[in-house]
N, C-alpha and C. Protein backbone atom coordinates (compact mmCIF):
# COMPACT_ATOMS: atom_id res chain seq x y z
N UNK A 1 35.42 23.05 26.64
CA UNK A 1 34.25 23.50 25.94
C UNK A 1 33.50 22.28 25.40
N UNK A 2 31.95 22.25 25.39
CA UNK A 2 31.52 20.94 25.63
C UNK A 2 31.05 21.49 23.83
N UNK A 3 30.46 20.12 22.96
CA UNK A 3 29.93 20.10 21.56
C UNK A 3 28.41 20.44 21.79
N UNK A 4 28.38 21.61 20.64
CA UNK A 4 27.10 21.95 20.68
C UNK A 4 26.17 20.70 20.89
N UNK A 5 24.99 20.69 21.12
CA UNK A 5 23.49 19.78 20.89
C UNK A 5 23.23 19.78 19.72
N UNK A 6 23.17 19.05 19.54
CA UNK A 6 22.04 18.37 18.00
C UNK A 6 20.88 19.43 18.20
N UNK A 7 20.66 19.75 16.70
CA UNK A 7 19.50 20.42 16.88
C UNK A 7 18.17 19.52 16.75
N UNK A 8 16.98 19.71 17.06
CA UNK A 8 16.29 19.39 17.41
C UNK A 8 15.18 18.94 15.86
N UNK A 9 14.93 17.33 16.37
CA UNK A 9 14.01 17.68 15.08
C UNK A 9 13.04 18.02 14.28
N UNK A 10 12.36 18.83 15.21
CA UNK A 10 11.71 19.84 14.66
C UNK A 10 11.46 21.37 14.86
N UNK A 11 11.04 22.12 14.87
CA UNK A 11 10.69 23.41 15.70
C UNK A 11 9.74 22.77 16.47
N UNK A 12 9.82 23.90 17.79
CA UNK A 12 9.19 23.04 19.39
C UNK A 12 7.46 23.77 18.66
N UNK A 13 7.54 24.27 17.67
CA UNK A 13 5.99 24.68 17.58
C UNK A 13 5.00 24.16 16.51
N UNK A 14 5.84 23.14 16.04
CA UNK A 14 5.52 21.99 15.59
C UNK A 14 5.93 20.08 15.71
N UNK A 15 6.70 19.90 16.43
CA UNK A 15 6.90 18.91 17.24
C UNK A 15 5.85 18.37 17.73
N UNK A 16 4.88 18.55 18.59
CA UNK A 16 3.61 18.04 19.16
C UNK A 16 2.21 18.22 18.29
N UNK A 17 2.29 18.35 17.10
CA UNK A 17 1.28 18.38 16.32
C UNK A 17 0.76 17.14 15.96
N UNK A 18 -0.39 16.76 15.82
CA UNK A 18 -0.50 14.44 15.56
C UNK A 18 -0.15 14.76 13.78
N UNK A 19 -0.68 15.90 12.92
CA UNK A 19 -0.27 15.72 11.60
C UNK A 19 1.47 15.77 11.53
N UNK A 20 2.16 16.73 12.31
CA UNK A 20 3.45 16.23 12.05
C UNK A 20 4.12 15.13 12.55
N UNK A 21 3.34 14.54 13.68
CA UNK A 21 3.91 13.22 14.19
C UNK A 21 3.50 12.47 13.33
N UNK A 22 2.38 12.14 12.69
CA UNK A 22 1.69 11.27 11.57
C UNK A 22 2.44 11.42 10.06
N UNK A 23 3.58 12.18 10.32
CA UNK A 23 4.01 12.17 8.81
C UNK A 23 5.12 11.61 9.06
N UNK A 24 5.60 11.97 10.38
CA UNK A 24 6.96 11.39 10.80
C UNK A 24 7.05 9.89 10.40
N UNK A 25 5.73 9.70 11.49
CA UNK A 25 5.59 8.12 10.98
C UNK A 25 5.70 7.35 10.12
N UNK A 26 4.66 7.65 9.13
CA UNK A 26 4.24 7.71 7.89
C UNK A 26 5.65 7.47 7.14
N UNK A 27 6.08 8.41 7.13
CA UNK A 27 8.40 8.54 6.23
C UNK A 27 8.53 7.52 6.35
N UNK A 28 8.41 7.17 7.95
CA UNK A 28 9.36 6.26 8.55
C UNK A 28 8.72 4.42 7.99
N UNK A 29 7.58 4.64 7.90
CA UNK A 29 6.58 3.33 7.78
C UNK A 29 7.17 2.79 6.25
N UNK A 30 6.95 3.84 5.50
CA UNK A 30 7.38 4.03 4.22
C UNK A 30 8.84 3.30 3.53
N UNK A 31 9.65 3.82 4.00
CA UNK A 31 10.77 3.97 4.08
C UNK A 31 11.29 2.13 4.39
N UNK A 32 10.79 1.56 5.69
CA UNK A 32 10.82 0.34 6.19
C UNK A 32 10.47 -0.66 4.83
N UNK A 33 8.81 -0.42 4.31
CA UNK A 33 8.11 -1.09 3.42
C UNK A 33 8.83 -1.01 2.49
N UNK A 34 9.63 0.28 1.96
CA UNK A 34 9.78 0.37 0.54
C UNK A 34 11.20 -0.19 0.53
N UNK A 35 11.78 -0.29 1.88
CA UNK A 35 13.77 -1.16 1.82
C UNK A 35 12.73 -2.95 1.30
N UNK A 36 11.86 -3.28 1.96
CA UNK A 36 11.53 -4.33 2.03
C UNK A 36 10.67 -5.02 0.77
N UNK A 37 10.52 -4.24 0.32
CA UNK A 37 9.75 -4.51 -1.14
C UNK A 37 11.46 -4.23 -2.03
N UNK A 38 12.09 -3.52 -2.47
CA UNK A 38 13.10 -3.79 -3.16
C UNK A 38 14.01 -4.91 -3.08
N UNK A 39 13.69 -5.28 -1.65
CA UNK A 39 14.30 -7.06 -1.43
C UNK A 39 14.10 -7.87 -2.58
N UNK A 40 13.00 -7.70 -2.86
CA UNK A 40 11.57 -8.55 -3.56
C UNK A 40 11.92 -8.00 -5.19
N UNK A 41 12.68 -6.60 -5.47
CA UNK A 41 12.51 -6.42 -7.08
C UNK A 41 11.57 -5.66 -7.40
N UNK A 42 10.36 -5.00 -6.17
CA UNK A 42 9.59 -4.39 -6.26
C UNK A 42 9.41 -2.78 -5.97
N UNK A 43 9.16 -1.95 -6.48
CA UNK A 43 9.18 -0.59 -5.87
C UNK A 43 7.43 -0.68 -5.13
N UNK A 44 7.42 0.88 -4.49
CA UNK A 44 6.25 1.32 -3.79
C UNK A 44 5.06 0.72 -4.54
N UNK A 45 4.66 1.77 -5.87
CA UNK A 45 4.10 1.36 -6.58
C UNK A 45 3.51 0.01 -7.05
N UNK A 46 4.64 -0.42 -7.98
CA UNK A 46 4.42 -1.22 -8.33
C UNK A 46 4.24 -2.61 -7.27
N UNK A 47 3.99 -2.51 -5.88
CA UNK A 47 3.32 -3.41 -4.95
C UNK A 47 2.13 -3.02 -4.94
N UNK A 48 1.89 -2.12 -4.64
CA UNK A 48 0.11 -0.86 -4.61
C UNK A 48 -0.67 -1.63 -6.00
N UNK A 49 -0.28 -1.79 -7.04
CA UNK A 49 -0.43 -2.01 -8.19
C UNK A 49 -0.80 -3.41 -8.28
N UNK A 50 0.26 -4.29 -7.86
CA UNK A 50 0.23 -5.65 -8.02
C UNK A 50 -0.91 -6.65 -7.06
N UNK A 51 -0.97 -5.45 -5.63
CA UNK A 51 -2.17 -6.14 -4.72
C UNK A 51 -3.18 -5.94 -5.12
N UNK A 52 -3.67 -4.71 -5.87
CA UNK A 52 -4.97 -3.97 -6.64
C UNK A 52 -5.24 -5.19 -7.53
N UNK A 53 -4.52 -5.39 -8.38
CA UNK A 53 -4.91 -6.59 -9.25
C UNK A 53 -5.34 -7.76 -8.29
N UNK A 54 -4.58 -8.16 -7.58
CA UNK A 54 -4.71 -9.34 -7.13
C UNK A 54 -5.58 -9.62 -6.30
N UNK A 55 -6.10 -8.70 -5.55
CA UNK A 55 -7.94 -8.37 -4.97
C UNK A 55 -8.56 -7.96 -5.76
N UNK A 56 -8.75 -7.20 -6.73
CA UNK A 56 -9.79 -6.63 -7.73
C UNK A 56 -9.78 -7.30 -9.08
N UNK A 57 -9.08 -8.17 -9.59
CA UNK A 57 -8.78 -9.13 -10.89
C UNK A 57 -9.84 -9.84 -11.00
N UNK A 58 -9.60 -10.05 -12.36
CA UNK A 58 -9.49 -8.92 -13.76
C UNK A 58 -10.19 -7.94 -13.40
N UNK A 59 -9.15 -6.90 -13.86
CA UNK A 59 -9.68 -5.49 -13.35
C UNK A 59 -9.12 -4.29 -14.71
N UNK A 60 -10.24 -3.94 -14.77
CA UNK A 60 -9.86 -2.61 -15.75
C UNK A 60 -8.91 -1.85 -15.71
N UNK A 61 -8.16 -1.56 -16.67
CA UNK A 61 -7.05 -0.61 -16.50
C UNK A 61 -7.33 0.64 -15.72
N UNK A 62 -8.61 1.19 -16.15
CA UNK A 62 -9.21 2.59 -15.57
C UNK A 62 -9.83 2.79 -14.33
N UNK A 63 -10.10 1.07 -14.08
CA UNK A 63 -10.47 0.71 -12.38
C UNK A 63 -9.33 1.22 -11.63
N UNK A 64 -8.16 0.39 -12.02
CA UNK A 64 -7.16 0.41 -11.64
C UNK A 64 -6.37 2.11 -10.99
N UNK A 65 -6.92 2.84 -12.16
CA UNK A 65 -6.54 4.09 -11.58
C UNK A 65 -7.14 4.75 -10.82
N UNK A 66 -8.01 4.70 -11.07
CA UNK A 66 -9.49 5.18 -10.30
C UNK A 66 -9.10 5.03 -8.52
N UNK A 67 -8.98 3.22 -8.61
CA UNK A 67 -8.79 2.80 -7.38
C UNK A 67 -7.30 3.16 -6.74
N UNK A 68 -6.43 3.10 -7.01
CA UNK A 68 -5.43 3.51 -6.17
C UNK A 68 -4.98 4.72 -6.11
N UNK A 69 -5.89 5.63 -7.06
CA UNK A 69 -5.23 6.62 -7.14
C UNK A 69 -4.26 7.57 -7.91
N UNK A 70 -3.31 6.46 -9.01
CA UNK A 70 -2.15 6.82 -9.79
C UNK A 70 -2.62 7.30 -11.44
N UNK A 71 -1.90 8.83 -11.38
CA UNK A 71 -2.34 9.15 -12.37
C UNK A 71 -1.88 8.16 -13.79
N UNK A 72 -3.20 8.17 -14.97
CA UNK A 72 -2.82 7.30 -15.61
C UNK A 72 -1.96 6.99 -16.26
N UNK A 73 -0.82 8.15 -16.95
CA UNK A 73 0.09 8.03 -17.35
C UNK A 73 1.38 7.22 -16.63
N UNK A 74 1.52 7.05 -15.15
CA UNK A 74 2.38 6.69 -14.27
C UNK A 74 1.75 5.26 -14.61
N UNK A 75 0.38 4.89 -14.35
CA UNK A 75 -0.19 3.56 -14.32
C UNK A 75 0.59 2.70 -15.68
N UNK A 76 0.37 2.81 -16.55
CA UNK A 76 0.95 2.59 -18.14
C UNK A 76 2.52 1.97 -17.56
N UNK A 77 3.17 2.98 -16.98
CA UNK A 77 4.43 2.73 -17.44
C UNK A 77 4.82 1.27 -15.65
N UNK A 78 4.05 1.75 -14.70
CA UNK A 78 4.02 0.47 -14.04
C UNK A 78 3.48 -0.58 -14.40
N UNK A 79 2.37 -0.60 -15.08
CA UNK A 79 1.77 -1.94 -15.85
C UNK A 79 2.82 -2.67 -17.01
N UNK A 80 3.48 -1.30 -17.65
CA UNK A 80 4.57 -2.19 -18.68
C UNK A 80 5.42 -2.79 -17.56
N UNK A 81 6.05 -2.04 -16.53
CA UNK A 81 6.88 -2.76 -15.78
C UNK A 81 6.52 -4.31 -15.34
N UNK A 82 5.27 -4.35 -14.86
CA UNK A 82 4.84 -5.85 -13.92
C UNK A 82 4.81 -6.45 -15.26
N UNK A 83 4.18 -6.20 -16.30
CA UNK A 83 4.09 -7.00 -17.21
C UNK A 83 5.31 -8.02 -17.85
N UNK A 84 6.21 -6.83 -18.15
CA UNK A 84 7.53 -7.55 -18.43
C UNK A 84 8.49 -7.94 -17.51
N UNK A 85 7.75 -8.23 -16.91
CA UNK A 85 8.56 -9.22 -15.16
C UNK A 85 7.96 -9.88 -15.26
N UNK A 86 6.70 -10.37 -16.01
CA UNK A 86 5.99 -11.75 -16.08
C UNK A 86 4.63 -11.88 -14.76
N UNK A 87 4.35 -10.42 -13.82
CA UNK A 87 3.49 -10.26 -12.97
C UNK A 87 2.35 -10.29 -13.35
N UNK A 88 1.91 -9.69 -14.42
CA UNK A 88 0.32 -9.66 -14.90
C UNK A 88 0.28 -9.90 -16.56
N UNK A 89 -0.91 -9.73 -16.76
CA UNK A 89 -1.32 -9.75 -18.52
C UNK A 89 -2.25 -8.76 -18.44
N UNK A 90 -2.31 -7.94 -19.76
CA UNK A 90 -3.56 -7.18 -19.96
C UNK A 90 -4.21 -7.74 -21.81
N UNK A 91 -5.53 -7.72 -21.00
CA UNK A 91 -5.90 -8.11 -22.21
C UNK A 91 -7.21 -7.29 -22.73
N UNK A 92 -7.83 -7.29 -23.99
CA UNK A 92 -9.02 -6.72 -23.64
C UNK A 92 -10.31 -7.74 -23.33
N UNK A 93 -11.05 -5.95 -22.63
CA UNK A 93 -11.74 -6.79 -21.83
C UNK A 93 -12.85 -7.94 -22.19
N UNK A 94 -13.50 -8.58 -21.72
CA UNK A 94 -14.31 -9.48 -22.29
C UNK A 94 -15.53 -8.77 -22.13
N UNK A 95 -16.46 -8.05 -21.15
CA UNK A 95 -17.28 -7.34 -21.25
C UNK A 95 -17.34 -5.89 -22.35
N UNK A 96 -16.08 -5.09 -22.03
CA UNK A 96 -16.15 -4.06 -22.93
C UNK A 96 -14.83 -3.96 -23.75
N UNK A 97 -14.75 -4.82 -24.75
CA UNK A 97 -13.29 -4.59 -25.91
C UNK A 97 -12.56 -3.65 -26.19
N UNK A 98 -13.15 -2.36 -25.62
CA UNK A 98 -12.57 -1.23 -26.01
C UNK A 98 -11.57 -0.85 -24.44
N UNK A 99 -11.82 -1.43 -23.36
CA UNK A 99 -11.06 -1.58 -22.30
C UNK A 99 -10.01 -2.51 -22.33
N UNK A 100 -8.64 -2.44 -21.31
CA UNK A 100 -7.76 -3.66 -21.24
C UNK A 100 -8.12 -3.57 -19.81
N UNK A 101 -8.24 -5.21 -19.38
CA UNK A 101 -8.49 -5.73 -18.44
C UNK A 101 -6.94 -6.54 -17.91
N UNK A 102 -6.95 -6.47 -16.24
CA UNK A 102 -5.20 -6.50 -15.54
C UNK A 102 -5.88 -7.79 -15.28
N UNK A 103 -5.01 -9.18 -15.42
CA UNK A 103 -5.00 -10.06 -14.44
C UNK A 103 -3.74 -10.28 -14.01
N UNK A 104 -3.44 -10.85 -12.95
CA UNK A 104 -2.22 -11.25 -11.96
C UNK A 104 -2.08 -13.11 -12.47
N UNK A 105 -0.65 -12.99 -12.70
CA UNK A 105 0.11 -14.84 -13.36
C UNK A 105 0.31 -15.17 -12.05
N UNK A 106 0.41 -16.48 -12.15
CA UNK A 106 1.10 -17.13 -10.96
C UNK A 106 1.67 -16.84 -10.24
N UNK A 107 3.06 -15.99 -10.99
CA UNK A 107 4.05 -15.52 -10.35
C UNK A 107 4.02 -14.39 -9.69
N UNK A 108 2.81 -13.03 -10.46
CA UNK A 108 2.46 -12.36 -9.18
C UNK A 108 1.81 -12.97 -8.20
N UNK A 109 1.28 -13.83 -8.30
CA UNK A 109 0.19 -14.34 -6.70
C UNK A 109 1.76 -14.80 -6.01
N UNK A 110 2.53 -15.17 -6.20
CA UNK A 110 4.00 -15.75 -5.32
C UNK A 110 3.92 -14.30 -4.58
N UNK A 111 4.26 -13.89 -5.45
CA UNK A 111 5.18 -12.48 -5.54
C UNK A 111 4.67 -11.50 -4.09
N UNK A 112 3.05 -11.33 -4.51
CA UNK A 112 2.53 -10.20 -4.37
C UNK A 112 2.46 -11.09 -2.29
N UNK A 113 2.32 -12.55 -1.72
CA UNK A 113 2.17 -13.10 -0.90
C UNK A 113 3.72 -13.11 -0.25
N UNK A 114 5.28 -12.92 -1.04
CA UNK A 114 5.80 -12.45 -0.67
C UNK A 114 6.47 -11.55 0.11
N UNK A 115 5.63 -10.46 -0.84
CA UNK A 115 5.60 -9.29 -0.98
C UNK A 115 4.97 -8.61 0.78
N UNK A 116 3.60 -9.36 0.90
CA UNK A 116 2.86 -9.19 2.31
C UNK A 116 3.41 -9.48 3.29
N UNK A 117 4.16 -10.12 3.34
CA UNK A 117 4.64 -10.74 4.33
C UNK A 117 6.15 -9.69 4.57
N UNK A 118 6.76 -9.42 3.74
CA UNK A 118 7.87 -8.56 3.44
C UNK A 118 7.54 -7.05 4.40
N UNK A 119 5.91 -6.76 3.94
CA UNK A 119 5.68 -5.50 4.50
C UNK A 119 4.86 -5.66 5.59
N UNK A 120 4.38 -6.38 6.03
CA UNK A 120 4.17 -6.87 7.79
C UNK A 120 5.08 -6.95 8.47
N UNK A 121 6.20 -7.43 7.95
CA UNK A 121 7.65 -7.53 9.02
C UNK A 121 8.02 -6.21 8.94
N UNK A 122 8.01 -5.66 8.00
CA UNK A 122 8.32 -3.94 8.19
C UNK A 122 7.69 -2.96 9.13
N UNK A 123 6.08 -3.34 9.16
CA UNK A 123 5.57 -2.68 9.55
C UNK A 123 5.64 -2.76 11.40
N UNK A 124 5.98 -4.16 11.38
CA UNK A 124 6.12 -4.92 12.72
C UNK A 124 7.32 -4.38 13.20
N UNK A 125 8.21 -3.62 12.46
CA UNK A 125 9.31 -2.66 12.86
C UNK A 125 9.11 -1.67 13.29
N UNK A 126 8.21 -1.19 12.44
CA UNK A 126 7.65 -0.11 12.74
C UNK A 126 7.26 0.13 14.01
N UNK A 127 5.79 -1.03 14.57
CA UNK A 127 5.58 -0.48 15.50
C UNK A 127 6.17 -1.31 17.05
N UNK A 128 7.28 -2.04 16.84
CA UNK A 128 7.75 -2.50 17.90
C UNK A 128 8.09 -1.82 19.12
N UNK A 129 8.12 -0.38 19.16
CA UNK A 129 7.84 0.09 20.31
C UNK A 129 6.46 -0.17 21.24
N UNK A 130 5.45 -0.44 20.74
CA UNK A 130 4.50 -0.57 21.41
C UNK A 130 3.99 -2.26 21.54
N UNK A 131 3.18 -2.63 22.58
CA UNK A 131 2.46 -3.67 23.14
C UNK A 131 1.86 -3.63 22.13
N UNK A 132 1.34 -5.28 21.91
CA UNK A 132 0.54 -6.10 21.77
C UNK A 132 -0.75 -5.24 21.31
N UNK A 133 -1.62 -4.69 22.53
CA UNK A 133 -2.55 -4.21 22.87
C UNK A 133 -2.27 -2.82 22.73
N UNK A 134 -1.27 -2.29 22.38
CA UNK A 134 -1.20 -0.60 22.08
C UNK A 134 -1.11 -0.77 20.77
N UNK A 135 -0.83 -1.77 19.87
CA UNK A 135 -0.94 -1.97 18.31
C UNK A 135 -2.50 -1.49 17.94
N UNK A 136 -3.25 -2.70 18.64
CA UNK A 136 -4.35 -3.13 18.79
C UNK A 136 -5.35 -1.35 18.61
N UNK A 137 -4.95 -0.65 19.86
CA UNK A 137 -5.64 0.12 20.15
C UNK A 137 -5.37 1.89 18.98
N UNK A 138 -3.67 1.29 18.75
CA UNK A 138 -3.23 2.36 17.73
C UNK A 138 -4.02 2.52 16.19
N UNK A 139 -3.65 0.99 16.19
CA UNK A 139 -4.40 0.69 14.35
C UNK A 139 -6.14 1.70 14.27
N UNK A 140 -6.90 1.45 15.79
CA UNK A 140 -8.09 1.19 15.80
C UNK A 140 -8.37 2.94 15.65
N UNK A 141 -7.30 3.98 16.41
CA UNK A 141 -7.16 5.23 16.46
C UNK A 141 -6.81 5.43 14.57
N UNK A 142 -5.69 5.06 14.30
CA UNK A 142 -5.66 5.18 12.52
C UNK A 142 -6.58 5.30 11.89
N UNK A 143 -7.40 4.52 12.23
CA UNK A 143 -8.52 3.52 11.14
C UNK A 143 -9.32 5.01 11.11
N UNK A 144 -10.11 5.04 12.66
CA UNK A 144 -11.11 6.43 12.71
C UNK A 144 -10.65 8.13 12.14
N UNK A 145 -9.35 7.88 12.61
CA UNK A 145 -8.89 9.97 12.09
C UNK A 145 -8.74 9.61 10.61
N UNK A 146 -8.49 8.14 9.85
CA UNK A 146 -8.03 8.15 8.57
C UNK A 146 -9.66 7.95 7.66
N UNK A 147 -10.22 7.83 8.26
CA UNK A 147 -11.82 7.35 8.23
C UNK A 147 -11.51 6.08 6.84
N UNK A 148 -10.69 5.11 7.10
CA UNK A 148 -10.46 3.84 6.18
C UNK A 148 -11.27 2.87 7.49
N UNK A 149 -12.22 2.06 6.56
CA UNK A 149 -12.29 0.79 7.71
C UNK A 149 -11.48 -0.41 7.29
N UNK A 150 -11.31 -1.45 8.74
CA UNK A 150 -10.28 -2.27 8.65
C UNK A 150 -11.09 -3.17 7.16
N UNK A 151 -10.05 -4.05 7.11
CA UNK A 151 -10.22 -4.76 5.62
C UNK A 151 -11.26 -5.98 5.61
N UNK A 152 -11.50 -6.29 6.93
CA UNK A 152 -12.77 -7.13 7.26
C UNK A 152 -14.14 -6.34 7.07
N UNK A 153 -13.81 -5.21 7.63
CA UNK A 153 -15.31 -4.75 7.64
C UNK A 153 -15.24 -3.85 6.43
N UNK A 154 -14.52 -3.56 5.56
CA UNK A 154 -14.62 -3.42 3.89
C UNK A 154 -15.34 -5.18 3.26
N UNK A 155 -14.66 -5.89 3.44
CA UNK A 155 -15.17 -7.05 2.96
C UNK A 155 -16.50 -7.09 2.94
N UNK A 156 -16.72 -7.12 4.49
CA UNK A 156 -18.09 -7.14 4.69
C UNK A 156 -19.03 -6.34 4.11
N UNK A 157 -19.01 -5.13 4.03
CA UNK A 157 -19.54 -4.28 3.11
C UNK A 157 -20.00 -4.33 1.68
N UNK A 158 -18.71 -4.71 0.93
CA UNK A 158 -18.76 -5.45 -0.39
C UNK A 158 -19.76 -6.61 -0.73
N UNK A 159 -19.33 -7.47 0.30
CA UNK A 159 -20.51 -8.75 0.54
C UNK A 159 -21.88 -8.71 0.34
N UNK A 160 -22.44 -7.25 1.47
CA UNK A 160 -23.66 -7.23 1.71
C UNK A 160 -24.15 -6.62 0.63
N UNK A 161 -23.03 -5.31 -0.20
CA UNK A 161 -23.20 -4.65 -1.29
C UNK A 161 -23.97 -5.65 -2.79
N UNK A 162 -23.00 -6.68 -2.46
CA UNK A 162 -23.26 -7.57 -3.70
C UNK A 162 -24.65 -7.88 -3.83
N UNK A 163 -24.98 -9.16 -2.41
CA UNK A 163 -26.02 -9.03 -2.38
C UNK A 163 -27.41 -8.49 -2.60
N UNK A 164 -27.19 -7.10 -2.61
CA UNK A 164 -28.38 -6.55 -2.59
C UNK A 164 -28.72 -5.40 -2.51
């Protein structure tokens, strides 16, 4: 008598869906980044957190939420975290005193360049099944169903924004 089969991992009537393949992923992307950031001393968050500063610095506490998303009460208690790891300072702000403004220490700029590099090799796990040129062409499929543009042509945007 032979051992049952593994069951399958998903129902066959959701298996071929791109949102359930895209979450699969997604776990899995996750999961890679977030073994690879605890290398580092870092959780999910508090990387999300630490790059926000470190592109948007000095940056408002309320920017801060605004922009990534995290409700503010969660924000607080990750900001005490980076803080007392010596990652950022909040101070108030110099434009509006009644705000605290995030900057990133030294040691987050180490950290957070660490940190990138930590989750590129992850991600480079991620997609090591595919070519070179199926990266290339995957990211470019992401970018459009996720409607995010790549981080150059955000830049660029910002740039021209400033301007004028």
């Amino acid at each position: 008598m032979s051992a049952p089969s593994p069951p399958p991992t998903a129902p066959g009537t959701i298996r071929d869906l791109p949102s359930w393949l895209l979450g699969r992923a997604a776990a899995r992307g996750r999961a890679l980044v977030a073994d690879a950031l605890a290398e580092q001393g870092l959780k999910m968050w508090h990387h999300v957190v630490l790059s926000a500063v470190s592109d948007w610095g000095p940056v408002a506490q309320a920017d801060l939420v605004r922009g990534v998303g995290l409700d503010p009460k969660d924000m607080v208690g990750v900001l005490n975290d980076l803080e007392a790891a010596g990652l950022v300072e909040r101070a108030p702000d110099r434009r509006d005193r009644r705000k605290n403004a995030v900057t990133i220490t030294a040691e987050g700029v180490r950290l957070v360049g660490t940190c990138e590099a930590a989750a590129r090799a992850a991600n480079a796990e991620l997609l090591a099944p595919l070519s070179p040129r199926e990266r290339e062409r995957f990211m470019d499929m992401l970018r459009r169903v996720s409607g995010v543009p790549a981080a150059e042509d955000r830049e660029a945007e910002d740039h021209r924004n400033a301007e004028g």
